[in-house]
N, C-alpha and C. Protein backbone atom coordinates (compact mmCIF):
# COMPACT_ATOMS: atom_id res chain seq x y z
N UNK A 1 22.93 23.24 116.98
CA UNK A 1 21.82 22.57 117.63
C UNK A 1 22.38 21.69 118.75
N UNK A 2 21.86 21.61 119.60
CA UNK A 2 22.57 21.19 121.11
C UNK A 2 21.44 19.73 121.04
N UNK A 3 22.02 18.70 121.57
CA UNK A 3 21.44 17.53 121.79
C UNK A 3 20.58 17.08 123.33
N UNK A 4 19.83 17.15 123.53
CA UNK A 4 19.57 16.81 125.08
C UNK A 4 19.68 14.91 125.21
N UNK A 5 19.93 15.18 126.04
CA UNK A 5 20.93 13.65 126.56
C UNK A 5 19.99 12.89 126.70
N UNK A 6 18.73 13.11 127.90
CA UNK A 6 17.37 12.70 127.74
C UNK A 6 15.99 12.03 126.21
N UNK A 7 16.61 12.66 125.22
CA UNK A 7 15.84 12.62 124.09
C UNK A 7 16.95 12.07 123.40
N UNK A 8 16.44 10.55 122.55
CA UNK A 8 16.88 9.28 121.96
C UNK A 8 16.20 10.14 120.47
N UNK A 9 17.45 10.09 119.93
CA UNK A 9 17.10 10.81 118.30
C UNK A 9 16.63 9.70 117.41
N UNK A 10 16.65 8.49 117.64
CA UNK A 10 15.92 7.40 117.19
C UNK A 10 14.70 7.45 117.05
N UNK A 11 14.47 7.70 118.61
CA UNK A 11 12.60 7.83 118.62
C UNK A 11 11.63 8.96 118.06
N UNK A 12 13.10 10.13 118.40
CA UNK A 12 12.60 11.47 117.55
C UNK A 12 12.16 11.10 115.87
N UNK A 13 13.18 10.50 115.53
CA UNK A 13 13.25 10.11 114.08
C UNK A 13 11.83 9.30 113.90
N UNK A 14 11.58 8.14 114.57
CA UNK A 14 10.17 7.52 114.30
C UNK A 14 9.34 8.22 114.80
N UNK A 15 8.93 9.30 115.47
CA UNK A 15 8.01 10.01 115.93
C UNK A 15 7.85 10.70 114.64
N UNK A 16 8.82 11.56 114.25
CA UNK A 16 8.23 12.41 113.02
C UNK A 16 8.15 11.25 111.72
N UNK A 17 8.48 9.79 111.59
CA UNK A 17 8.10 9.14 110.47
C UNK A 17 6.78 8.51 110.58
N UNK A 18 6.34 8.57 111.73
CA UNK A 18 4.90 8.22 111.67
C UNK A 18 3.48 9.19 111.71
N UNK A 19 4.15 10.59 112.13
CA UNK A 19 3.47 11.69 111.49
C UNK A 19 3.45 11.92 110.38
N UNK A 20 4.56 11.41 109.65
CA UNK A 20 4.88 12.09 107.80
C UNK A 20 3.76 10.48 107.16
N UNK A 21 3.78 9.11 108.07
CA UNK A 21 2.54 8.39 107.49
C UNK A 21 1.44 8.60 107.40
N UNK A 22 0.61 8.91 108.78
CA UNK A 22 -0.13 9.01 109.00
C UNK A 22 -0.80 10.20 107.75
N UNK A 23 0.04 11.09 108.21
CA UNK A 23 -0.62 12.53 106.79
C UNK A 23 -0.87 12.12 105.74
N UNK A 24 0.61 10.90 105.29
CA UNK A 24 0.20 10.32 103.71
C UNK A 24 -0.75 9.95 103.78
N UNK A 25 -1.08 8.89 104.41
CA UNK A 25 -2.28 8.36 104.20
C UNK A 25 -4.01 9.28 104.65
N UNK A 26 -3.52 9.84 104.80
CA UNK A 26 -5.18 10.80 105.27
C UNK A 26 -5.53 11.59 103.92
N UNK A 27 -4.28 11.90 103.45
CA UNK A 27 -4.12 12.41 102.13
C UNK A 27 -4.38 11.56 101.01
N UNK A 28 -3.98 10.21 101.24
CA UNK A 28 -3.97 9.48 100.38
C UNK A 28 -5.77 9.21 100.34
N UNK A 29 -6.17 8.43 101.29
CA UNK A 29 -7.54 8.19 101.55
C UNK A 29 -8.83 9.45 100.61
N UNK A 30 -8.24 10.94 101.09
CA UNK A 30 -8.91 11.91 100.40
C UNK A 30 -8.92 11.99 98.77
N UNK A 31 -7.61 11.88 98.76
CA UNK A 31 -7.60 11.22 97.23
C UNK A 31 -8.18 10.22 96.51
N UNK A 32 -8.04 9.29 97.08
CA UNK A 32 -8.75 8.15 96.42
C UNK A 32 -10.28 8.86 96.68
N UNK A 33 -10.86 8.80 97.42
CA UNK A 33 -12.32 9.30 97.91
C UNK A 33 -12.86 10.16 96.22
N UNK A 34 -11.71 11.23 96.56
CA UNK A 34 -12.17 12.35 94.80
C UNK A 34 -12.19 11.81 93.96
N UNK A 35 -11.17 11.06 93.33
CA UNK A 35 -10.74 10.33 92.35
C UNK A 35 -11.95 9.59 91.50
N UNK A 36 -12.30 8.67 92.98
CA UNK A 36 -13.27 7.24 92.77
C UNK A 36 -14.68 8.54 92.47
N UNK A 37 -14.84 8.83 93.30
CA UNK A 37 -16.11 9.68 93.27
C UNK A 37 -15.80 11.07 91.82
N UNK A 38 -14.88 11.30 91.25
CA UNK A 38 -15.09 12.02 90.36
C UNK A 38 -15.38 11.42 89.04
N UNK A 39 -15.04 9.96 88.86
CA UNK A 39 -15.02 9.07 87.78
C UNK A 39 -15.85 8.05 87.87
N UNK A 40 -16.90 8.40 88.84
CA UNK A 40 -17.63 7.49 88.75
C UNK A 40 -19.01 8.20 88.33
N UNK A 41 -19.04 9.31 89.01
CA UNK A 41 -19.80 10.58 88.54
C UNK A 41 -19.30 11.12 87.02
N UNK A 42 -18.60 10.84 86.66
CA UNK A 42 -17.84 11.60 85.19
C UNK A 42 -17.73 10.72 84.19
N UNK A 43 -18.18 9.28 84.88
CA UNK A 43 -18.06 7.70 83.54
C UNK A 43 -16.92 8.02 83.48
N UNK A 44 -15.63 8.02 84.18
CA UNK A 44 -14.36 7.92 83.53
C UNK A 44 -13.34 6.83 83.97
N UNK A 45 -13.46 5.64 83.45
CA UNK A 45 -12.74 4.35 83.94
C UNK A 45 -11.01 4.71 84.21
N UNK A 46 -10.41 5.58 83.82
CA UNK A 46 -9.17 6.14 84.22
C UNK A 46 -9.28 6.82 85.46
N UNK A 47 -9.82 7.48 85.51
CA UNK A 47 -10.04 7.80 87.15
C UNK A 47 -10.45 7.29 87.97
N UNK A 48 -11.33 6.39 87.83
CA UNK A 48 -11.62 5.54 89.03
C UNK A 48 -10.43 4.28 89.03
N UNK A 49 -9.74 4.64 88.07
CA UNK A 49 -8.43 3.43 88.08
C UNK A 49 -7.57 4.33 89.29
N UNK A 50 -7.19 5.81 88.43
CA UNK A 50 -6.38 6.51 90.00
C UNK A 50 -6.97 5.81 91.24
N UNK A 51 -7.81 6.78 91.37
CA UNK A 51 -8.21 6.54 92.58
C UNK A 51 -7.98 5.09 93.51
N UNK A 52 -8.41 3.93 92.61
CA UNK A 52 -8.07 2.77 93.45
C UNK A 52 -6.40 2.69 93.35
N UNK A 53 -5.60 3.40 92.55
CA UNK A 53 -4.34 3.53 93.19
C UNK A 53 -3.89 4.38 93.71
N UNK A 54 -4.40 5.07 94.44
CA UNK A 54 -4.14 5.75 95.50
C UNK A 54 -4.30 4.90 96.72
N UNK A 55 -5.46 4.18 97.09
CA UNK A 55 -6.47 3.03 97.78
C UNK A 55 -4.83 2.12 97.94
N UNK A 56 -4.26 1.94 97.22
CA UNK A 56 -2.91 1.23 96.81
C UNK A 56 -1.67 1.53 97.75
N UNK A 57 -1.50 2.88 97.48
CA UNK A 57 -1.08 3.91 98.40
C UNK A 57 -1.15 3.99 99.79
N UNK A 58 -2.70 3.84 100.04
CA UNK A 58 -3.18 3.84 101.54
C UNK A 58 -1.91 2.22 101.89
N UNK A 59 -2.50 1.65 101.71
CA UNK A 59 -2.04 -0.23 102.00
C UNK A 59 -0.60 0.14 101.97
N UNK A 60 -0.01 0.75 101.07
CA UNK A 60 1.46 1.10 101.15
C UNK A 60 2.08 1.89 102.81
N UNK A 61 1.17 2.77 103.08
CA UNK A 61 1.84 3.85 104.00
C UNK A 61 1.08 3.21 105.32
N UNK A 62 -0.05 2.65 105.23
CA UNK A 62 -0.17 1.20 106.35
C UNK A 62 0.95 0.65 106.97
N UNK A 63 1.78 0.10 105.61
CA UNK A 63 2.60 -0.57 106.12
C UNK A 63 4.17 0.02 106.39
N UNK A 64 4.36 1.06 105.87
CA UNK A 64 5.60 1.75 106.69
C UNK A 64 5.16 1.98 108.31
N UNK A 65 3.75 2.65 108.79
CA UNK A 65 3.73 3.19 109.90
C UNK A 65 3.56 2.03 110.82
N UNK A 66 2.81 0.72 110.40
CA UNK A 66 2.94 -0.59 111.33
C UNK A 66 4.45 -1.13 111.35
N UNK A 67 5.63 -0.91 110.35
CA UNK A 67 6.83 -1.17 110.42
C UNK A 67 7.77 0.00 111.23
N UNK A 68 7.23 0.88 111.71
CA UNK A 68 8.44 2.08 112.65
C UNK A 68 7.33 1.65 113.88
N UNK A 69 6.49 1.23 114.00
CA UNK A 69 5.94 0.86 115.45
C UNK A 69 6.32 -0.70 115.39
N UNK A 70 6.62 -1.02 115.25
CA UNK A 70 7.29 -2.59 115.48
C UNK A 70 8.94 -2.30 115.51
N UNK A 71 9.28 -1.22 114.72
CA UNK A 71 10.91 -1.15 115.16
C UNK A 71 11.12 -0.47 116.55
N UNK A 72 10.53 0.38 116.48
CA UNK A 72 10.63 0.38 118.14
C UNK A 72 10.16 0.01 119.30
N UNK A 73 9.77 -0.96 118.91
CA UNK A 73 9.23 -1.79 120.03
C UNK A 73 10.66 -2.42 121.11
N UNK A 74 10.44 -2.68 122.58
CA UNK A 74 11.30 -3.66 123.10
C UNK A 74 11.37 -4.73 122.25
N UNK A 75 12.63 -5.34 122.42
CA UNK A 75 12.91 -6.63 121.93
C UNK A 75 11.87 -7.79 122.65
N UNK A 76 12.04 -7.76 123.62
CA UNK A 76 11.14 -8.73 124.33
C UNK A 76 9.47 -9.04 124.52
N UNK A 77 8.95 -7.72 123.71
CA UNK A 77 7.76 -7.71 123.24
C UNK A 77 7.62 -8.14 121.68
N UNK A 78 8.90 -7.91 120.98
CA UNK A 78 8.56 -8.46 119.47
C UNK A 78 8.48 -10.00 118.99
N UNK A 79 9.20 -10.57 120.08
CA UNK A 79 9.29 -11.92 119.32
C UNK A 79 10.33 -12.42 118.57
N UNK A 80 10.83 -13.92 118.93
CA UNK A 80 11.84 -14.31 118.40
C UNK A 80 11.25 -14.05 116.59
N UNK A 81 10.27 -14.39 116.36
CA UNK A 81 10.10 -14.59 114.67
C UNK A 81 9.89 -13.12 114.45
N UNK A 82 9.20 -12.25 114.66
CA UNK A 82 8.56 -10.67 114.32
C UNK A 82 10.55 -9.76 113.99
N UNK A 83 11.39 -10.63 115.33
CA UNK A 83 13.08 -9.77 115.10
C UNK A 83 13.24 -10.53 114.03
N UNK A 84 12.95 -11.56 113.17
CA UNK A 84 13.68 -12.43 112.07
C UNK A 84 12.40 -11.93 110.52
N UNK A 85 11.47 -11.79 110.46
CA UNK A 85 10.62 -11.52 109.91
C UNK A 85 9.94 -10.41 109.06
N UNK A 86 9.63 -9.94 109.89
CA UNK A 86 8.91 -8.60 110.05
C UNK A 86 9.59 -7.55 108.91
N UNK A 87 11.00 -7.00 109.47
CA UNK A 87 11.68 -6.16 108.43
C UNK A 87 11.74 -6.73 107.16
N UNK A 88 11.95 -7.79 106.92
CA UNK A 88 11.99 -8.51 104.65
C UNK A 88 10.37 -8.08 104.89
N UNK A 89 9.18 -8.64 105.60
CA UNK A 89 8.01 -8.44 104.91
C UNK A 89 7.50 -7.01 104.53
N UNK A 90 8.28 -5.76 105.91
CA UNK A 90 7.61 -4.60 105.77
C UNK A 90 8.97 -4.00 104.56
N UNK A 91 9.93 -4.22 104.43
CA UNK A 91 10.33 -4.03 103.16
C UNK A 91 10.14 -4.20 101.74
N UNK A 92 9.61 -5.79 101.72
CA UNK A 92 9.14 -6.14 100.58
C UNK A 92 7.51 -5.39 100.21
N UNK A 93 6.55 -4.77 100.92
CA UNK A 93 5.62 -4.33 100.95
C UNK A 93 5.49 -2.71 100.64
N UNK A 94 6.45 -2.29 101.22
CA UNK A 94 6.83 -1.13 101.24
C UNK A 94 7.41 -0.60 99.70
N UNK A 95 8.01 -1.61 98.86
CA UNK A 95 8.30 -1.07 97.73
C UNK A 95 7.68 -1.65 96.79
N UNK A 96 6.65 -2.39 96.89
CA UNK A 96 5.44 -2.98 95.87
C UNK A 96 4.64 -1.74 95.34
């Protein structure tokens, strides 16, 4: 595989990690949607438990795809606190 000099494999890398979010979460959202709506229609308090953790899920993959658009941001658009910050919060969020 040949590298083009022009194309920053960084950005390649967050380009396809915010496609692989975005899907989670569209996926995720559909899920919860069945879930909630199959157990609520079915009286089944376990499933409408899934479902709101999936809903869980969503808030999870939120916050990876707002954390690869803040890592690549210029420095000079992020902010002295967002460069000191930001990564512990979208880490600590990210594995809750």
């Amino acid at each position: 595989m040949t590298v083009n000099p022009q194309i920053d494999p960084a950005n390649v890398a967050v380009e396809q990690g915010t496609k692989s979010a975005t899907l989670g979460i569209l996926v995720n959202i559909g899920l919860a949607l069945a879930k909630c709506s199959a157990g609520f229609f079915g009286n089944s308090f376990a499933l409408v438990a899934d479902g709101l953790e999936s809903l869980a899920d969503v808030f999870s993959g939120l916050v990876v795809y707002l954390g690869l658009k803040i890592a690549v941001m210029p420095p000079e658009m992020q902010g002295e606190c967002a460069k000191r910050q930001f990564p512990s919060f979208i880490t600590l969020f990210s594995q809750l």
